[in-house]
N, C-alpha and C. Protein backbone atom coordinates (compact mmCIF):
# COMPACT_ATOMS: atom_id res chain seq x y z
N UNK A 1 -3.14 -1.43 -1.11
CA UNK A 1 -3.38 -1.22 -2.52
C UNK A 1 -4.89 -1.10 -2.73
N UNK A 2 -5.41 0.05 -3.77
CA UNK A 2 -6.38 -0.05 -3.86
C UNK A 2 -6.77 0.42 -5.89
N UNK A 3 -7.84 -0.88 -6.26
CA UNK A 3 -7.64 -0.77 -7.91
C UNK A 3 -8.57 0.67 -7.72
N UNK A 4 -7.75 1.01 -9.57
CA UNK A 4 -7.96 2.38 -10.04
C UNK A 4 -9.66 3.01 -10.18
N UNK A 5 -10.28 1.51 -10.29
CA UNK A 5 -11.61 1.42 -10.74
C UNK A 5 -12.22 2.08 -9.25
N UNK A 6 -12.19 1.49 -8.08
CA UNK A 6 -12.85 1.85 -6.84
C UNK A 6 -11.94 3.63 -6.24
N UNK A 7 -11.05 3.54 -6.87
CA UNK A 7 -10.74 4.74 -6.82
C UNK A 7 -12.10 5.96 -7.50
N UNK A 8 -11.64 5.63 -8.84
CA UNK A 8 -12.63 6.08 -9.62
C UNK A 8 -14.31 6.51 -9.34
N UNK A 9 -14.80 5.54 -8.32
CA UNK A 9 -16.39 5.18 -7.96
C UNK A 9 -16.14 5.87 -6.89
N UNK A 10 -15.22 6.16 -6.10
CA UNK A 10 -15.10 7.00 -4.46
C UNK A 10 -15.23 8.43 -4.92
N UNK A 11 -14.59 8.82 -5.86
CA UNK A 11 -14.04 10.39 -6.62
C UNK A 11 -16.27 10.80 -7.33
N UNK A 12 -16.31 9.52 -7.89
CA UNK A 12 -17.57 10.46 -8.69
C UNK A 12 -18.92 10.27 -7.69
N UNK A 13 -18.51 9.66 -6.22
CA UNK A 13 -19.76 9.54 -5.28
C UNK A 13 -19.23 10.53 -4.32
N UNK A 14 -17.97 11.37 -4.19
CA UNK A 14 -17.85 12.50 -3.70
C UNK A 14 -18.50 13.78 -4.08
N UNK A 15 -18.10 13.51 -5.58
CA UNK A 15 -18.52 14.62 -6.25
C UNK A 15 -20.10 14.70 -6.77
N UNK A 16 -21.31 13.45 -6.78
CA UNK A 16 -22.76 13.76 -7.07
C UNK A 16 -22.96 13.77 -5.48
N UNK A 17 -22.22 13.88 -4.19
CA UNK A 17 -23.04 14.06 -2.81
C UNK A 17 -22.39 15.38 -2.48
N UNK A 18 -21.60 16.19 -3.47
CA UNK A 18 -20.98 17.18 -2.88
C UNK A 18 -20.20 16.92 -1.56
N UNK A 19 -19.55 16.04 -1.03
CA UNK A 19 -18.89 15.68 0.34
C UNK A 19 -17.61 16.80 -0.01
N UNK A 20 -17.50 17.24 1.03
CA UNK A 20 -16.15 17.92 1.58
C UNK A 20 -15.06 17.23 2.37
N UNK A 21 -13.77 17.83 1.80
CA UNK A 21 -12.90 16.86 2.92
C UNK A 21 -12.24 15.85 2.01
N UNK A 22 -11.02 15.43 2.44
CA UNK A 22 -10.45 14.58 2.25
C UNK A 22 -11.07 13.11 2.65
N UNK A 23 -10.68 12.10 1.65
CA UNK A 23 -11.09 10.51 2.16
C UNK A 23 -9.77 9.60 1.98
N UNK A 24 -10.07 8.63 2.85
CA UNK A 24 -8.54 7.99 2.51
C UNK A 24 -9.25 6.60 1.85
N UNK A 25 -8.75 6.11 1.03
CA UNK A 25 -9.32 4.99 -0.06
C UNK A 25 -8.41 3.62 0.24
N UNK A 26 -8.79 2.81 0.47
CA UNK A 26 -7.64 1.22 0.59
C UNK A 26 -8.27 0.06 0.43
N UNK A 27 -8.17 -0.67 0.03
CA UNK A 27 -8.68 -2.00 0.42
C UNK A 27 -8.47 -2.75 1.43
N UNK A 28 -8.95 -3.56 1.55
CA UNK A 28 -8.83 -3.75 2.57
C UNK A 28 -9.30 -5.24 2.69
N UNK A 29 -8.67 -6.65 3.29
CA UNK A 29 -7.94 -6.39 4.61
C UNK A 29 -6.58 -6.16 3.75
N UNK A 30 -5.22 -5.22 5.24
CA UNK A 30 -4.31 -4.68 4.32
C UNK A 30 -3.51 -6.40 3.64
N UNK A 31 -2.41 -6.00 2.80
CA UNK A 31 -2.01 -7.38 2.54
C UNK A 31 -0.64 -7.41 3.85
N UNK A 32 -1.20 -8.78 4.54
CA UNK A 32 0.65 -9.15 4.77
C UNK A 32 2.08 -9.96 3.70
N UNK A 33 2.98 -9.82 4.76
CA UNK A 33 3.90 -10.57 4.55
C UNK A 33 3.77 -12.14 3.85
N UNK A 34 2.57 -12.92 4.61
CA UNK A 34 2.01 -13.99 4.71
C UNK A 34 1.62 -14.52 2.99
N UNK A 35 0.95 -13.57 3.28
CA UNK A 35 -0.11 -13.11 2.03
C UNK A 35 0.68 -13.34 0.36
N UNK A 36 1.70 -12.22 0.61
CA UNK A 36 3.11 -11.88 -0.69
C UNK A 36 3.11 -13.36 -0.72
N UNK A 37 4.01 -14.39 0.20
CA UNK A 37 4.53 -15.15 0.20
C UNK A 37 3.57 -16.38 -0.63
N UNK A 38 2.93 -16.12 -0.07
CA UNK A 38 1.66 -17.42 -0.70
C UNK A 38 1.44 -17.37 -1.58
N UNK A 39 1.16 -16.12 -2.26
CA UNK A 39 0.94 -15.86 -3.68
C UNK A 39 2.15 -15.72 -5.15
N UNK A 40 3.25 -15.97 -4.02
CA UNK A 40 4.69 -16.10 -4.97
C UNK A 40 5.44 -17.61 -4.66
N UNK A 41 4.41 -18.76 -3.96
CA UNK A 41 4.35 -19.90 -3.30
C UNK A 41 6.13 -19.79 -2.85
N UNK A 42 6.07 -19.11 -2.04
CA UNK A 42 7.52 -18.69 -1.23
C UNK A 42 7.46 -18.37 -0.08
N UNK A 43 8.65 -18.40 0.77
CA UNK A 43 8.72 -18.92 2.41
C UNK A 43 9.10 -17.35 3.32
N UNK A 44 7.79 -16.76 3.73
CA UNK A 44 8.16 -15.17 4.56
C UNK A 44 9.69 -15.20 5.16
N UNK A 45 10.66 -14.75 4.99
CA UNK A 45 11.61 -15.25 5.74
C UNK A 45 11.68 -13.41 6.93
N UNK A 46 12.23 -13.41 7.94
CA UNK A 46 12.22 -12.03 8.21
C UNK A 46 13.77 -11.50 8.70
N UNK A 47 14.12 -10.48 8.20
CA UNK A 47 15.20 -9.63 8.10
C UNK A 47 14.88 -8.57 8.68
N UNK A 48 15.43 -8.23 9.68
CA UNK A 48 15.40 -6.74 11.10
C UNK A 48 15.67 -5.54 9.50
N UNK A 49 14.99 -4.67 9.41
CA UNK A 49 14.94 -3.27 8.58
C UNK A 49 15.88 -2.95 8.68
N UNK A 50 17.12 -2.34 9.58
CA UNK A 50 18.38 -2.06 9.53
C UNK A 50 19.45 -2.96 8.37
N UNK A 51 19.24 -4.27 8.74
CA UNK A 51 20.25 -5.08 8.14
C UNK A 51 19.20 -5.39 6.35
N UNK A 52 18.31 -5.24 5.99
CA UNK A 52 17.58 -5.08 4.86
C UNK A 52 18.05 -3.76 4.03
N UNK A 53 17.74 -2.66 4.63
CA UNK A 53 18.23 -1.64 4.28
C UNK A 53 20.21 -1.20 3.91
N UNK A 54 20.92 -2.00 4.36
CA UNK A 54 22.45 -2.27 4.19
C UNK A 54 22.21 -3.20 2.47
N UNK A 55 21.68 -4.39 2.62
CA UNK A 55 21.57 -5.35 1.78
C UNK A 55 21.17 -4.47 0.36
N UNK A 56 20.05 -3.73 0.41
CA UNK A 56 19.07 -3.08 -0.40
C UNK A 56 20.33 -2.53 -1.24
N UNK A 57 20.84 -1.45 -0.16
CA UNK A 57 21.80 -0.22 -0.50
C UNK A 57 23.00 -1.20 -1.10
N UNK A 58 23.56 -2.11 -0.50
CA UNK A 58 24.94 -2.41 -1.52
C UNK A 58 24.38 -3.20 -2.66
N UNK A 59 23.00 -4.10 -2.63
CA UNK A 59 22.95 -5.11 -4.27
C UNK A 59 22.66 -3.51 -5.33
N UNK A 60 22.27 -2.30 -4.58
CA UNK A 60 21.60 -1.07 -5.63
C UNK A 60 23.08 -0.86 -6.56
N UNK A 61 24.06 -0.72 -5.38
CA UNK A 61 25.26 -0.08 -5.39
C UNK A 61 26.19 -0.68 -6.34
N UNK A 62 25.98 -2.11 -6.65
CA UNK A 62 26.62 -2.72 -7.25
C UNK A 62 25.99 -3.46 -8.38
N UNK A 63 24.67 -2.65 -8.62
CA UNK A 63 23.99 -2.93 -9.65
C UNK A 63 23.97 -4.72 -9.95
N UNK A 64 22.85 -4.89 -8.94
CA UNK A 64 22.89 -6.17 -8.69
C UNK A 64 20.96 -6.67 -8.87
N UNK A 65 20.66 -5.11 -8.43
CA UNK A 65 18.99 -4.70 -8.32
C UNK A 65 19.12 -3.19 -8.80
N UNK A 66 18.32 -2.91 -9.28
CA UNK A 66 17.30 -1.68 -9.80
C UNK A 66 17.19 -0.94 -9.15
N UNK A 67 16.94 -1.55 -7.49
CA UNK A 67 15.71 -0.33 -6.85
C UNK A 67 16.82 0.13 -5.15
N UNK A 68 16.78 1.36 -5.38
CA UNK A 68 17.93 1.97 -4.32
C UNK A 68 16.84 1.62 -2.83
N UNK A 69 17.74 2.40 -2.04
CA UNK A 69 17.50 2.23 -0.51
C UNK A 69 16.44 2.91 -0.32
N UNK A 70 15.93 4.43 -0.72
CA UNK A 70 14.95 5.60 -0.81
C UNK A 70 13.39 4.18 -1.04
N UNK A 71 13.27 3.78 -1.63
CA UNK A 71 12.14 2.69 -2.31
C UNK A 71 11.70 2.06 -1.00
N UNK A 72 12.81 1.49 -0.15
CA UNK A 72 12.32 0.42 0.90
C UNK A 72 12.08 1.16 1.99
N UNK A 73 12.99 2.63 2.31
CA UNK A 73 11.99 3.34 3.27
C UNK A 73 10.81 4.13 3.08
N UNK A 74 10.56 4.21 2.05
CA UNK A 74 9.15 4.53 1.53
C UNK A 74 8.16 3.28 1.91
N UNK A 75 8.60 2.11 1.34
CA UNK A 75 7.66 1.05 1.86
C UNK A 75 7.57 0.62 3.40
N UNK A 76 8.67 0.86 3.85
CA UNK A 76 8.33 0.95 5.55
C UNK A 76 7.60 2.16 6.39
N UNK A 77 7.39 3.09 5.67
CA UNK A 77 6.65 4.47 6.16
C UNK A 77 5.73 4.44 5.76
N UNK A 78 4.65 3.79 5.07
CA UNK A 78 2.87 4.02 4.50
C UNK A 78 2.41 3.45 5.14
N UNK A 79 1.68 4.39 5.97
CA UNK A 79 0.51 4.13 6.99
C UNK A 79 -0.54 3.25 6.62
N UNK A 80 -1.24 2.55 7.47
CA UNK A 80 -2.53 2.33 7.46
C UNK A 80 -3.17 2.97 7.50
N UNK A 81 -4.36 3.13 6.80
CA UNK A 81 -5.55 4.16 6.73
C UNK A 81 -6.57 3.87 7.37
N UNK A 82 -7.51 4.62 7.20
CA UNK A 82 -9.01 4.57 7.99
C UNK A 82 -10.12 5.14 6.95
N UNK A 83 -10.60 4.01 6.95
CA UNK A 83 -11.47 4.18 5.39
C UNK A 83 -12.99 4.34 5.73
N UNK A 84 -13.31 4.63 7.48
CA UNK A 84 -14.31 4.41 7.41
C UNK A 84 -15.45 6.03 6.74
N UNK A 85 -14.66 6.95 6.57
CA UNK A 85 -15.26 8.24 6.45
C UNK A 85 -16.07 8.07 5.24
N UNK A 86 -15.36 7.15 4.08
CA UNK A 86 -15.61 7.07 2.64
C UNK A 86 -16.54 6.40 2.55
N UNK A 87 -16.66 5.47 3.36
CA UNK A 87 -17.46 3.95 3.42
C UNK A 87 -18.97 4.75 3.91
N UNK A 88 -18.99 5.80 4.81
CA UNK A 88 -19.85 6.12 5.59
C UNK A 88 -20.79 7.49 5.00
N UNK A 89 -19.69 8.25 4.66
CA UNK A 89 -20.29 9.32 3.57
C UNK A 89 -20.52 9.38 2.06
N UNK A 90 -19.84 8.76 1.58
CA UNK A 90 -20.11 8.00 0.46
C UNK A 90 -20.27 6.87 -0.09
N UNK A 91 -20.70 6.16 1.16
CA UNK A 91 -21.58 4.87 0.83
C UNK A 91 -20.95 3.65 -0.21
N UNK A 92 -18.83 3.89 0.72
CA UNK A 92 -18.35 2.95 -0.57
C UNK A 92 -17.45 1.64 0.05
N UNK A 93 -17.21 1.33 -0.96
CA UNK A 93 -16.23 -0.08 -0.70
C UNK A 93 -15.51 -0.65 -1.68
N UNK A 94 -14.50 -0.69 -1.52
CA UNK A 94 -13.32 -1.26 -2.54
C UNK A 94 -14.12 -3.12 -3.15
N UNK A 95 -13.69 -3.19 -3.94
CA UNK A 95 -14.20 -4.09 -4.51
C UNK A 95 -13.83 -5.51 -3.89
């Protein structure tokens, strides 16, 4: 995750250095599992992605939760980035 604001400061130090090219923007360090848990003072528990993804799909199915199966493989597919291009050519850093 990265706030809208350091978004914002990456976009207008691209654009007064003229930089070309794509940048990838994140904060950083990424968050873990660990992390969620602590901050929702709750216990990481871990569930293999196959058997998460069953769970996901039938509480969606039975309108039990909101958020379908498409949501959690999206959150298992976003890469880590490499932020150093931004940091280096445009002289930035997430807050």
């Amino acid at each position: 995750m990265v706030h809208a604001g350091d978004v914002a400061d990456a976009c207008v130090r691209a654009v007064e250095r003229c930089a070309p090219g794509p940048f990838n923007l994140a904060a950083e360090p990424p968050v873990h599992r660990e992390d969620i848990a602590r901050a929702l003072r709750a216990w990481p528990v871990h569930v293999p992605a196959p058997v998460l993804g069953l769970l996901a799909d039938a509480s969606w199915r039975t309108r039990l939760q909101p958020i379908d199966r498409g949501w959690l493989d999206m959150m298992f597919s976003v890469p880590l980035v490499d932020t150093r291009r931004a940091r280096t050519l445009l002289d930035w850093s997430p807050r």
